[in-house]
Protein backbone atom coordinates (compact mmCIF):
# COMPACT_ATOMS: atom_id res chain seq x y z
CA UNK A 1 -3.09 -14.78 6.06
CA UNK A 2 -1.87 -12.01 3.82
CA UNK A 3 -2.05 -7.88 4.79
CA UNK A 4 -2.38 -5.95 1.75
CA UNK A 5 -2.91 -2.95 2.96
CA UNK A 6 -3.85 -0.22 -0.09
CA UNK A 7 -3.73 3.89 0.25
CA UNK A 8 -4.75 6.74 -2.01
CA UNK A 9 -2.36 8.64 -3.95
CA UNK A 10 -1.11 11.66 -2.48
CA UNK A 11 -1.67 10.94 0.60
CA UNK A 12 1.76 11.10 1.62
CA UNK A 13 1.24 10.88 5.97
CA UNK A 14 -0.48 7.18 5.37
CA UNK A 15 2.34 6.18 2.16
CA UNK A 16 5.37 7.37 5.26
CA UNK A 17 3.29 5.26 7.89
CA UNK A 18 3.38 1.80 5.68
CA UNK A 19 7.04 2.39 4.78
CA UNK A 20 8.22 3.13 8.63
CA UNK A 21 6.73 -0.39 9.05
CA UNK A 22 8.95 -2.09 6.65
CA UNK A 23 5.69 -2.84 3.66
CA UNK A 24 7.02 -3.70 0.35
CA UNK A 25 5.01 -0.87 -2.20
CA UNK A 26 4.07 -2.96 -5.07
CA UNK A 27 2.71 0.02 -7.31
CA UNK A 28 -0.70 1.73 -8.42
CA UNK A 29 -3.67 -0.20 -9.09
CA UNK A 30 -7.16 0.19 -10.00
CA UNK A 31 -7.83 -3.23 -9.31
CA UNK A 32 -10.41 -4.65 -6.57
CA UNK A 33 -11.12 -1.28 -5.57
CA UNK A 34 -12.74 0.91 -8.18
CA UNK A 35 -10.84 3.74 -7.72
CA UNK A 36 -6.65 4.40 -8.10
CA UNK A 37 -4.79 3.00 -5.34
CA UNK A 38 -1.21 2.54 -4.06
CA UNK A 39 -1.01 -1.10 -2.74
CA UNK A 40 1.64 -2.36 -0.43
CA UNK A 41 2.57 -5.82 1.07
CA UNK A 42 4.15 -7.11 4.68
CA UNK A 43 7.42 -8.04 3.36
CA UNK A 44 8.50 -11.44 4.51
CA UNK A 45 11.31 -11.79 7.68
């Protein structure tokens, strides 16, 4: 199972949120969702 979770740039209170929880940010993408996105993964342990 994979948690990708994705959030819209600019919004900085969600972007803080997924780094306090340790996500890896893998960039901006446009990808999947239609619309410009910053996408993050769970990094592995």
């Amino acid at each position: 199972m994979r948690c990708s979770p994705v959030v819209r740039p600019g919004n900085d209170a969600s972007m803080n949120v997924c780094n306090r929880l340790g996500l890896y940010h893998l960039g901006r993408t446009t990808k999947g969702y239609g619309v410009e996105a910053e996408t993050f993964r769970i990094a592995k342990p």
